[in-house]
N, C-alpha and C. Protein backbone atom coordinates (compact mmCIF):
# COMPACT_ATOMS: atom_id res chain seq x y z
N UNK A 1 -0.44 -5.84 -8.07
CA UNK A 1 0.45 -5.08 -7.20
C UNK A 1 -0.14 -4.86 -5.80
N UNK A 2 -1.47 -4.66 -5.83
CA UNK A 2 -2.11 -4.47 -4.68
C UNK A 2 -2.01 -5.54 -3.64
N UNK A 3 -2.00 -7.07 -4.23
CA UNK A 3 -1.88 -8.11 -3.11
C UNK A 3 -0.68 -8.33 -2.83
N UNK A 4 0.19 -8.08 -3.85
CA UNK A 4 1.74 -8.36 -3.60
C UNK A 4 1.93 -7.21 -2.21
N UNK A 5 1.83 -6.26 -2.27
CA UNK A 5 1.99 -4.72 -1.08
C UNK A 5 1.15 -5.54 -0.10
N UNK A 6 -0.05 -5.64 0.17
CA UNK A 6 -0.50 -6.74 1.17
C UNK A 6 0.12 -7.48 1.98
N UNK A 7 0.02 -8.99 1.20
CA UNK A 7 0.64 -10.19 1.61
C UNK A 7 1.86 -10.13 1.88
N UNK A 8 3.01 -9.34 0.96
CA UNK A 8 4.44 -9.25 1.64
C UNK A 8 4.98 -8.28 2.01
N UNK A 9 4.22 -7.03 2.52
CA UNK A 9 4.55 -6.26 2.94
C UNK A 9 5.39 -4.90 1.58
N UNK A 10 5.12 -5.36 0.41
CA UNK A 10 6.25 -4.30 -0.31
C UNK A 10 5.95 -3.29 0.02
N UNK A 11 6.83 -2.52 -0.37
CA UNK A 11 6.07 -0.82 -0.83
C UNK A 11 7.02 -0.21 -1.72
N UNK A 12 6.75 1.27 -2.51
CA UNK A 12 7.80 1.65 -3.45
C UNK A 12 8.70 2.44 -2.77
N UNK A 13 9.87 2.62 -3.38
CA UNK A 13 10.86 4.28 -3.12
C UNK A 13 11.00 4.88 -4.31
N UNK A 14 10.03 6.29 -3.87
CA UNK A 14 10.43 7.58 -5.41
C UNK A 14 11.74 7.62 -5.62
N UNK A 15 11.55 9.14 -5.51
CA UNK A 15 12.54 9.96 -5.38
C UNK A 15 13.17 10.03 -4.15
N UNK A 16 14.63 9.68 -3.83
CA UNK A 16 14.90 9.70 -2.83
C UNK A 16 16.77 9.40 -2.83
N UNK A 17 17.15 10.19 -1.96
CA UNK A 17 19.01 9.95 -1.92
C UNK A 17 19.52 8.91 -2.37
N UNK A 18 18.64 8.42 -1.09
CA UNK A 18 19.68 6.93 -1.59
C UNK A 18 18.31 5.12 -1.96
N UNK A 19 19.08 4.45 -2.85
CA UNK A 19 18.24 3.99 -3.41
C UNK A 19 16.32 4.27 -4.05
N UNK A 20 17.52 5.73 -4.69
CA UNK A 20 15.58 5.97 -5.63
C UNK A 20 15.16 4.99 -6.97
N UNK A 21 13.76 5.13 -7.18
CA UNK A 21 13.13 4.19 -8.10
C UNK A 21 13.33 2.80 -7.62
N UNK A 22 12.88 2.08 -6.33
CA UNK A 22 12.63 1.00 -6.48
C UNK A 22 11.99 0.29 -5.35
N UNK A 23 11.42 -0.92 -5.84
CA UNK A 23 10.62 -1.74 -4.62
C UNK A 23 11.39 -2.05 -3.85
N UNK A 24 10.91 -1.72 -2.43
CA UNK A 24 11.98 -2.19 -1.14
C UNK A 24 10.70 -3.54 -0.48
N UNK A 25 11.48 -4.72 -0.43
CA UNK A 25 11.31 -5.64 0.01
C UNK A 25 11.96 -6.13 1.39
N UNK A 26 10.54 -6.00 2.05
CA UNK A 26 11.18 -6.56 3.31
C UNK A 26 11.40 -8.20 4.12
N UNK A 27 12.26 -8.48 4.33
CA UNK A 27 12.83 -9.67 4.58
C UNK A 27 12.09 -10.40 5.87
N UNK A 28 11.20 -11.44 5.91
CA UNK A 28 10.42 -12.00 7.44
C UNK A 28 11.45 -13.20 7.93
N UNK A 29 11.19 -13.01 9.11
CA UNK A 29 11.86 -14.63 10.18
C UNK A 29 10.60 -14.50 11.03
N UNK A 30 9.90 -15.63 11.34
CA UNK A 30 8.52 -15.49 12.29
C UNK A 30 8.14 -14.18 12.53
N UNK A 31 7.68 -13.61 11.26
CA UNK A 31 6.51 -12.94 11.19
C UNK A 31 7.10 -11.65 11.55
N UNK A 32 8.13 -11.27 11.77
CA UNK A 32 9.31 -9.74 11.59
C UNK A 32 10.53 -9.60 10.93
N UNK A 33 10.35 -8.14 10.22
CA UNK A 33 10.88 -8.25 9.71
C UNK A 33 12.34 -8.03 9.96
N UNK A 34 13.82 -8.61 9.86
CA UNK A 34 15.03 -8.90 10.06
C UNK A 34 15.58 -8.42 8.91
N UNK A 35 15.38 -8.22 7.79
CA UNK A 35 16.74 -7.49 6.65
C UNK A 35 15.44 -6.97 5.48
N UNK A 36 16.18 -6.72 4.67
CA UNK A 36 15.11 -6.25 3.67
C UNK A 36 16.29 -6.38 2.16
N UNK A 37 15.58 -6.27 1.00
CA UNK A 37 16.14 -6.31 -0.24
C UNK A 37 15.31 -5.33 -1.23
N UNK A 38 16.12 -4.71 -2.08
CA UNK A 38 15.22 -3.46 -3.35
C UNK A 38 15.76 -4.13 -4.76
N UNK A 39 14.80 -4.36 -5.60
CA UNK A 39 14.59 -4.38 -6.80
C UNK A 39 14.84 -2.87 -7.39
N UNK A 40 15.07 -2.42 -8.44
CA UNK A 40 14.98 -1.58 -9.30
C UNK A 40 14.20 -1.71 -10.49
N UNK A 41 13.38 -0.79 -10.75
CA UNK A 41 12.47 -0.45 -11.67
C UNK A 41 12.47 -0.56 -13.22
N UNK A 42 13.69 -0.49 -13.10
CA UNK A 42 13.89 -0.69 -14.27
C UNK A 42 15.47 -1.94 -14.67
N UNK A 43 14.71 -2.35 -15.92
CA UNK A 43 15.85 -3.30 -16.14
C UNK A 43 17.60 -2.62 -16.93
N UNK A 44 17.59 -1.65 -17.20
CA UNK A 44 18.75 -0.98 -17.54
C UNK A 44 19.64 -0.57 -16.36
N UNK A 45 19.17 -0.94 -15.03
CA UNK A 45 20.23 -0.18 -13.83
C UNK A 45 21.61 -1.71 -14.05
N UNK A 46 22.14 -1.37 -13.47
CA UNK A 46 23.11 -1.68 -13.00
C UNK A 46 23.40 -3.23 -12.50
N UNK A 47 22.65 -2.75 -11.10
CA UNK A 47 22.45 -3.66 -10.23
C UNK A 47 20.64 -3.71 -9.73
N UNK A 48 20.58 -4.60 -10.43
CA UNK A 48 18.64 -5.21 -10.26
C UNK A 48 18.34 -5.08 -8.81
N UNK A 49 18.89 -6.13 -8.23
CA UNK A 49 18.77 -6.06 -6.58
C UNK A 49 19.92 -5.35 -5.97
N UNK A 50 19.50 -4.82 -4.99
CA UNK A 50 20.23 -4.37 -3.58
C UNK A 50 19.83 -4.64 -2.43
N UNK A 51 20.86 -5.32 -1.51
CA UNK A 51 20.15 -6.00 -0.26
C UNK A 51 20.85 -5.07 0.96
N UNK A 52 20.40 -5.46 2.26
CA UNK A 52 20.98 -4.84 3.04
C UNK A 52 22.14 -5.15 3.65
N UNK A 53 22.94 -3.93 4.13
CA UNK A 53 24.88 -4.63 4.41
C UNK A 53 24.56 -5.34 5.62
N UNK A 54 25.48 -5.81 6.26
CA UNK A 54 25.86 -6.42 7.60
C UNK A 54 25.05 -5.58 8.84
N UNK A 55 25.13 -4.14 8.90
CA UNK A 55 24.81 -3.36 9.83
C UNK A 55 23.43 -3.01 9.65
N UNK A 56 23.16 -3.41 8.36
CA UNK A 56 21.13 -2.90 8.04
C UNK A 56 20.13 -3.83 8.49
N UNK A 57 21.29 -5.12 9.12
CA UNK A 57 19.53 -5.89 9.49
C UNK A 57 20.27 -6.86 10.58
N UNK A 58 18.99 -7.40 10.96
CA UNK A 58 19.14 -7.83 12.26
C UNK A 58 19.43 -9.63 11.81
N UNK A 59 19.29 -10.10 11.00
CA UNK A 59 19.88 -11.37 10.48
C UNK A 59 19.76 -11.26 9.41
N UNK A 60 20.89 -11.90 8.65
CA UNK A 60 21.76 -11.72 7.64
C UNK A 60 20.69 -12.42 6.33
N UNK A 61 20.30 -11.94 5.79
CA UNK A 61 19.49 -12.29 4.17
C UNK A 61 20.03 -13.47 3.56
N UNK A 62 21.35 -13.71 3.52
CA UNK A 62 22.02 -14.72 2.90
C UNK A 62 21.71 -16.69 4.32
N UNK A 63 21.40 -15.84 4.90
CA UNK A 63 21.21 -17.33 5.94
C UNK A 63 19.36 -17.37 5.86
N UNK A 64 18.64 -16.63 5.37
CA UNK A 64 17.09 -16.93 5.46
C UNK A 64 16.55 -17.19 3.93
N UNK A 65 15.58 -17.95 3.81
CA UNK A 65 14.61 -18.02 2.65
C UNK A 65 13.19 -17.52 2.71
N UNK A 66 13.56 -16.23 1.26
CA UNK A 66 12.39 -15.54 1.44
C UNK A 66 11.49 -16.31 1.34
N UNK A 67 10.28 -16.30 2.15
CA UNK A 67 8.86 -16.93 1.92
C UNK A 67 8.99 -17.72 2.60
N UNK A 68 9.75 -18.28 3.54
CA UNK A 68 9.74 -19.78 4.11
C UNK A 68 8.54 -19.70 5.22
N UNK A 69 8.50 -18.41 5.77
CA UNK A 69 7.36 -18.21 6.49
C UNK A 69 5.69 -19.18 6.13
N UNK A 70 5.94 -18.94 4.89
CA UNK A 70 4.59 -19.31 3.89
C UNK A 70 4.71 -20.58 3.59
N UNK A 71 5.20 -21.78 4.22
CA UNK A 71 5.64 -23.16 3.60
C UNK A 71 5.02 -23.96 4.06
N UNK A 72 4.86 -24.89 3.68
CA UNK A 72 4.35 -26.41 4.72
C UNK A 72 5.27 -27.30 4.48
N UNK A 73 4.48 -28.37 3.32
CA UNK A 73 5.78 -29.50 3.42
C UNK A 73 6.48 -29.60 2.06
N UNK A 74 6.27 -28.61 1.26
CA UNK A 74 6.98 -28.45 0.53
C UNK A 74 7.40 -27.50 0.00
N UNK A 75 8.57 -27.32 -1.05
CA UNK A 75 9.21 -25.58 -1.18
C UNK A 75 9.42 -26.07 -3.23
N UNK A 76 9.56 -24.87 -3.79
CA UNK A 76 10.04 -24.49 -5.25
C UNK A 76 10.90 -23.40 -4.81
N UNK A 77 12.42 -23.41 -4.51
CA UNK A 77 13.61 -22.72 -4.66
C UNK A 77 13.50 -21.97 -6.13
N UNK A 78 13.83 -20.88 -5.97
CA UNK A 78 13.70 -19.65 -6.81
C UNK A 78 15.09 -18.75 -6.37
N UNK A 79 14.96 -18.45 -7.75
CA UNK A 79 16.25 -16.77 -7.08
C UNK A 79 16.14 -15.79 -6.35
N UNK A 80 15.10 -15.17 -6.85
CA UNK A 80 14.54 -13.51 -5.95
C UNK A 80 13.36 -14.11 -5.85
N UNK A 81 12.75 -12.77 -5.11
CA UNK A 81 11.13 -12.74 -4.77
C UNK A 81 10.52 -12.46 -5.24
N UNK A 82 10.47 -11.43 -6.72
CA UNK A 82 9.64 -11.80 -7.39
C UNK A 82 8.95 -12.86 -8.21
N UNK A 83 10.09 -13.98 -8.23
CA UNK A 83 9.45 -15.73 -8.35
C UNK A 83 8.55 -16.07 -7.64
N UNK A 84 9.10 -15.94 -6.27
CA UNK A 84 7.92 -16.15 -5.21
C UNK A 84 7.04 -15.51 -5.28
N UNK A 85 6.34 -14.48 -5.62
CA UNK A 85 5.32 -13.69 -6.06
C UNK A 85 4.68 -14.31 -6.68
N UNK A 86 5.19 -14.60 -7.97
CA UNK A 86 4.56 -15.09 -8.91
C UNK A 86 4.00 -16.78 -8.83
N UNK A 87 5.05 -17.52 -8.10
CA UNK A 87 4.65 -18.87 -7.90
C UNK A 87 3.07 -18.93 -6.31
N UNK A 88 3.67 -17.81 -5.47
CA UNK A 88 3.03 -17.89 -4.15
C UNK A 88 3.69 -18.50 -3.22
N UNK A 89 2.43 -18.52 -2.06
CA UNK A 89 3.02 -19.38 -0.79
C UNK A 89 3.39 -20.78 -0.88
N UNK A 90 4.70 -21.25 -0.50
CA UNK A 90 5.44 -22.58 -1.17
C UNK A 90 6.88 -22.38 -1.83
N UNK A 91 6.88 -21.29 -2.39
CA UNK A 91 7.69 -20.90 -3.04
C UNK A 91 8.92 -19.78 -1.84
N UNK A 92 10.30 -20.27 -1.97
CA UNK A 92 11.14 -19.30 -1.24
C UNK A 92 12.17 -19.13 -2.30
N UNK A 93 12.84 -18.18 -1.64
CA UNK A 93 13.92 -17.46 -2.77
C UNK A 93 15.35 -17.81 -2.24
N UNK A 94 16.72 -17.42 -2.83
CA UNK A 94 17.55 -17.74 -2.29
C UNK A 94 18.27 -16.31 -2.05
N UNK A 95 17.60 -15.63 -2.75
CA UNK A 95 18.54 -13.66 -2.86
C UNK A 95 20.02 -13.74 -3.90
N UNK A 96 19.82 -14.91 -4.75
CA UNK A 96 20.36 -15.23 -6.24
C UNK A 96 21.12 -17.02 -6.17
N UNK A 97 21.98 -16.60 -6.95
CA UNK A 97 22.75 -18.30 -6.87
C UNK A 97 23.88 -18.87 -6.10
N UNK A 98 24.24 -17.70 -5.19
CA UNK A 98 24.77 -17.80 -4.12
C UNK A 98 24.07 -18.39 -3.11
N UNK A 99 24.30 -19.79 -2.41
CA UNK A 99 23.50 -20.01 -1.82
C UNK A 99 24.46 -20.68 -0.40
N UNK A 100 23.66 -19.86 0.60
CA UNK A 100 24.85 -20.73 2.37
C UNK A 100 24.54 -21.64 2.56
N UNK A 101 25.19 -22.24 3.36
CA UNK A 101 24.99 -23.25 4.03
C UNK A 101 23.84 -23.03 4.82
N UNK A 102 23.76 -22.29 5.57
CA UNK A 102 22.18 -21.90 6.25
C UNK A 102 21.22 -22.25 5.36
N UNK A 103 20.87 -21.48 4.30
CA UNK A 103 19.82 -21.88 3.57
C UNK A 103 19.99 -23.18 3.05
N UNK A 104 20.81 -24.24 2.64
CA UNK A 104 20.86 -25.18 2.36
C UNK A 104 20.29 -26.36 3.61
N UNK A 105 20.21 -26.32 4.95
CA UNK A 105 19.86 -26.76 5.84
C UNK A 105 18.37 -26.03 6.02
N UNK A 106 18.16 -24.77 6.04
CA UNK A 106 16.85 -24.84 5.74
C UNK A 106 15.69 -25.52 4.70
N UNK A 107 16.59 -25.40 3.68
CA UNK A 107 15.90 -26.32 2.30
C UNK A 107 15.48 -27.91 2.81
N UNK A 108 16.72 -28.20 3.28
CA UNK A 108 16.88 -29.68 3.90
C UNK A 108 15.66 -30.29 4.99
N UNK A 109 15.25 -29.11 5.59
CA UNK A 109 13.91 -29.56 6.62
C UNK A 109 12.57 -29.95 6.01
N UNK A 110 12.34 -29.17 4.78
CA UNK A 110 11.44 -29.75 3.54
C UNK A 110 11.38 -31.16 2.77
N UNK A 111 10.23 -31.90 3.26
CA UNK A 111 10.46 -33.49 2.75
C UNK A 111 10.33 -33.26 0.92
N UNK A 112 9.82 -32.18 0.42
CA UNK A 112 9.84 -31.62 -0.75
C UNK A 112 10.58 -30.65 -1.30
N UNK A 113 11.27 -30.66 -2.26
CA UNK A 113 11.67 -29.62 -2.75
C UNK A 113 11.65 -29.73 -4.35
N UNK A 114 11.87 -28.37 -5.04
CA UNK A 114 11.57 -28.33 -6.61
C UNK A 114 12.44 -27.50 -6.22
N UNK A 115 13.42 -27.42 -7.34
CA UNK A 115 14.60 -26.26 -7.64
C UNK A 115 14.17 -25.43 -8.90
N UNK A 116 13.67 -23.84 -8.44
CA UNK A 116 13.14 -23.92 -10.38
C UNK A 116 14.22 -22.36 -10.50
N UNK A 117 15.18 -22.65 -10.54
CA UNK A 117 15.95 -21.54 -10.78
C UNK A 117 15.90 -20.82 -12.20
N UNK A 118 16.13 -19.38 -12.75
CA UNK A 118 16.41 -19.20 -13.68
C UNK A 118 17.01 -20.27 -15.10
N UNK A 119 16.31 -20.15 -16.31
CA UNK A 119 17.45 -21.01 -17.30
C UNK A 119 18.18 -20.53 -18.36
N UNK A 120 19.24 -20.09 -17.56
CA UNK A 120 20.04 -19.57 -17.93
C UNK A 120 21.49 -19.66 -17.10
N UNK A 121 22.80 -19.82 -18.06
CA UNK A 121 23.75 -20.70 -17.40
C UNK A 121 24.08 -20.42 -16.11
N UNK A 122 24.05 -19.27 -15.61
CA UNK A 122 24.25 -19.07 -13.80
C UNK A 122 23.10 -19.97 -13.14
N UNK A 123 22.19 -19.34 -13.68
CA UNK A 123 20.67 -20.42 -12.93
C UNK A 123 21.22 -21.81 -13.15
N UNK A 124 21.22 -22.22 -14.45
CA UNK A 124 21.12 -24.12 -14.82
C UNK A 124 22.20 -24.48 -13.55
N UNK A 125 23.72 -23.87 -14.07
CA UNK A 125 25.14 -24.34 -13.05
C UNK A 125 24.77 -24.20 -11.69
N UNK A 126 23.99 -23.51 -10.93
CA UNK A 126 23.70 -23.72 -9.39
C UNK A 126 22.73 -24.30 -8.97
N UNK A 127 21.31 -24.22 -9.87
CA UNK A 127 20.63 -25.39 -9.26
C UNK A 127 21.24 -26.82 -9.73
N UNK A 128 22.16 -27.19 -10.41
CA UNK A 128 22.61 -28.67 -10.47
C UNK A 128 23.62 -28.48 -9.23
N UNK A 129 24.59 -27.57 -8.81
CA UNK A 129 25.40 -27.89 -7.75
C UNK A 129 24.03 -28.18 -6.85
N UNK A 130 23.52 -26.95 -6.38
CA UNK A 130 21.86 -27.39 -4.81
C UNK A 130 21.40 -28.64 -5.25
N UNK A 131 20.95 -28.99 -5.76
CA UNK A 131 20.62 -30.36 -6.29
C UNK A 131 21.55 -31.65 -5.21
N UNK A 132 22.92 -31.52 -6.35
CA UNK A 132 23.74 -32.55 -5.50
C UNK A 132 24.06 -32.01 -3.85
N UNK A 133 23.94 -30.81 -3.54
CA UNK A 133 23.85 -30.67 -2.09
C UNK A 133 22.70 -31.09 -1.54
N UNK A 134 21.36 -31.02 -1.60
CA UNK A 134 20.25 -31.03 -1.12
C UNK A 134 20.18 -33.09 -1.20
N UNK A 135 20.40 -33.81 -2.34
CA UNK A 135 20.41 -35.02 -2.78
C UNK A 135 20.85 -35.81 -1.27
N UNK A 136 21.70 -35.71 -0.25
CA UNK A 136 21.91 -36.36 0.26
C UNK A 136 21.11 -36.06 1.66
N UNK A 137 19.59 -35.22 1.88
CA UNK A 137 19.23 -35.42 2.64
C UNK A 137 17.77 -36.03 2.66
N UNK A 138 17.07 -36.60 3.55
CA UNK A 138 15.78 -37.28 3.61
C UNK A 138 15.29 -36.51 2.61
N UNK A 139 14.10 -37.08 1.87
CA UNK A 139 12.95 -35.99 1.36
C UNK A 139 13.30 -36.61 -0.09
N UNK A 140 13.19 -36.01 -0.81
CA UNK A 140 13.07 -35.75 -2.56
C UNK A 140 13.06 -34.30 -2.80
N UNK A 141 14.09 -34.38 -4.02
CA UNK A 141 14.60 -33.45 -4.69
C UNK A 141 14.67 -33.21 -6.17
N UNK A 142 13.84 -31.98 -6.48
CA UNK A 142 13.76 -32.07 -8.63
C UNK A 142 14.54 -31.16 -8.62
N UNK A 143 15.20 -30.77 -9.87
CA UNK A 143 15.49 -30.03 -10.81
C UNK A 143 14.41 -29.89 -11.97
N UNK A 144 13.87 -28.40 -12.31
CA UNK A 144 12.91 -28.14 -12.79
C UNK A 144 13.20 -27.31 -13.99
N UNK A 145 13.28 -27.60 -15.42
CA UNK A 145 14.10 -26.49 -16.12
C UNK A 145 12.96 -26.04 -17.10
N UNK A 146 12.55 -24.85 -16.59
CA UNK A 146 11.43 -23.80 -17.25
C UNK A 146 11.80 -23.77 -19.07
N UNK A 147 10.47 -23.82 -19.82
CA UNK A 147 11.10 -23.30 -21.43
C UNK A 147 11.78 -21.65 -21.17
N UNK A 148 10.98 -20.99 -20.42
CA UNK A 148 11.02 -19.85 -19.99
C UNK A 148 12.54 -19.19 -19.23
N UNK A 149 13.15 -18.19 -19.69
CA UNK A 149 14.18 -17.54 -19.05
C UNK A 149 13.92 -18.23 -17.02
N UNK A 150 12.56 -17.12 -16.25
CA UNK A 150 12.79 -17.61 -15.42
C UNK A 150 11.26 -17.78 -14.63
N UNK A 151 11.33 -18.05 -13.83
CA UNK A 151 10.22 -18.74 -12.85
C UNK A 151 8.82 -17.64 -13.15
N UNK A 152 9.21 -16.24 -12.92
CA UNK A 152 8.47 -14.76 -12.70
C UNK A 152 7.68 -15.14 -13.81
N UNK A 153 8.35 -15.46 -15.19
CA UNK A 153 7.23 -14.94 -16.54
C UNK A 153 7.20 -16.13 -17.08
N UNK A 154 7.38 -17.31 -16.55
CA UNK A 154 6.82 -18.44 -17.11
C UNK A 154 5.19 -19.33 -17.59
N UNK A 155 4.65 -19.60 -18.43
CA UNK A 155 3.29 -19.74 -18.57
C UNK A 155 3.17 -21.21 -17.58
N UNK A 156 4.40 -22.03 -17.12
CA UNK A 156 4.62 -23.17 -16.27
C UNK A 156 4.17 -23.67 -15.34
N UNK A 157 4.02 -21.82 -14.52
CA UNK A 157 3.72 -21.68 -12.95
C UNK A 157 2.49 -22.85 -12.57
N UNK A 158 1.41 -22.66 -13.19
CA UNK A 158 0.21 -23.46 -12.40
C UNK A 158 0.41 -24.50 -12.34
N UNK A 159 1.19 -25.06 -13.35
CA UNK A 159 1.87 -26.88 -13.43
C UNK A 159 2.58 -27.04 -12.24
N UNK A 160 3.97 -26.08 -11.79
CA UNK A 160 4.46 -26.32 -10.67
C UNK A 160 3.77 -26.13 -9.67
N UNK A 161 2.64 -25.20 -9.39
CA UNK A 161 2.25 -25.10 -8.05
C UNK A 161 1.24 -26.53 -8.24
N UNK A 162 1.04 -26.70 -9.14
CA UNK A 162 -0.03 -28.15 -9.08
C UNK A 162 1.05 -29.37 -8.65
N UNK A 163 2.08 -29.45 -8.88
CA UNK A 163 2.31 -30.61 -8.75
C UNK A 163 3.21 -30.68 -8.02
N UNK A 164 4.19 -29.61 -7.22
CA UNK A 164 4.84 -29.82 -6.12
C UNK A 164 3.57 -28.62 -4.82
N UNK A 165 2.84 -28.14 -4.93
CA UNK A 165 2.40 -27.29 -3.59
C UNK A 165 0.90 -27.74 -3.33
N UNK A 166 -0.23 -27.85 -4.18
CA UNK A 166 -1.01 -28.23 -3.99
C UNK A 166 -1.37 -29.58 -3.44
């Protein structure tokens, strides 16, 4: 927890009005931060993530990939950021399986990419659509399907960072 608060800036929210109990994650574009997103603490809420509306940030979460900051020449597409946590630098998120056109052209600048989405049918059904979107630009493109639910608690990770980041 300590390097995660570090390296990406987290921090927690107690008790508090509005959005209590959870990690607020803040969102980078060159090295400031532009939107932010909160996890919840627990897996019984509601809604896991909460991102910020239209008026909470200065560019829109749905057009950036978390972590892209951290990339070189290649990326492992993930859902949230706690994938990227867990995979590291290389690894960006999409802020779920909704994915823009923005981020799809960002993906596209990567002569590498690994899709390791959740496996599970929302995950499997959108990384095969990104797939055939991403397929028609320069580079190479996997589909990566974890034994594991998803990227975060997979025993997989060192295989993928070995063989698409290292």
């Amino acid at each position: 927890p300590t390097q995660v608060a570090k390296f990406w800036g987290v921090m927690g929210i107690g008790i508090a009005p509005k959005l209590p109990w959870r990690i607020w994650i803040p969102v980078h574009k060159d090295g400031a931060i532009v939107s932010w997103t909160t996890r919840s603490l627990s897996d019984k809420t509601r809604s896991k993530y909460i991102s910020a509306g239209p008026k909470e940030e200065a560019v829109s979460h749905k057009t950036l990939l978390y972590g892209e900051d951290h990339c070189r020449h290649a990326i492992v597409i993930c859902e949230g950021p706690l994938d990227v946590w867990k995979i590291g630098p290389g690894a960006v998120a999409t802020f779920g399986v909704q994915i823009s056109r923005s981020q799809i052209l960002k993906m596209s600048k990567f002569p590498i990419r690994a899709i390791c989405f959740d496996n599970d049918a929302p995950g499997r059904s959108a990384a095969k659509k990104l797939l055939r979107n991403l397929e028609c630009f320069p580079g190479k493109t996997m589909n990566v399907t974890l034994k594991d639910k998803d990227p975060g608690s997979s025993g997989e990770i060192n295989d993928i960072r070995r063989e698409f980041l290292d």
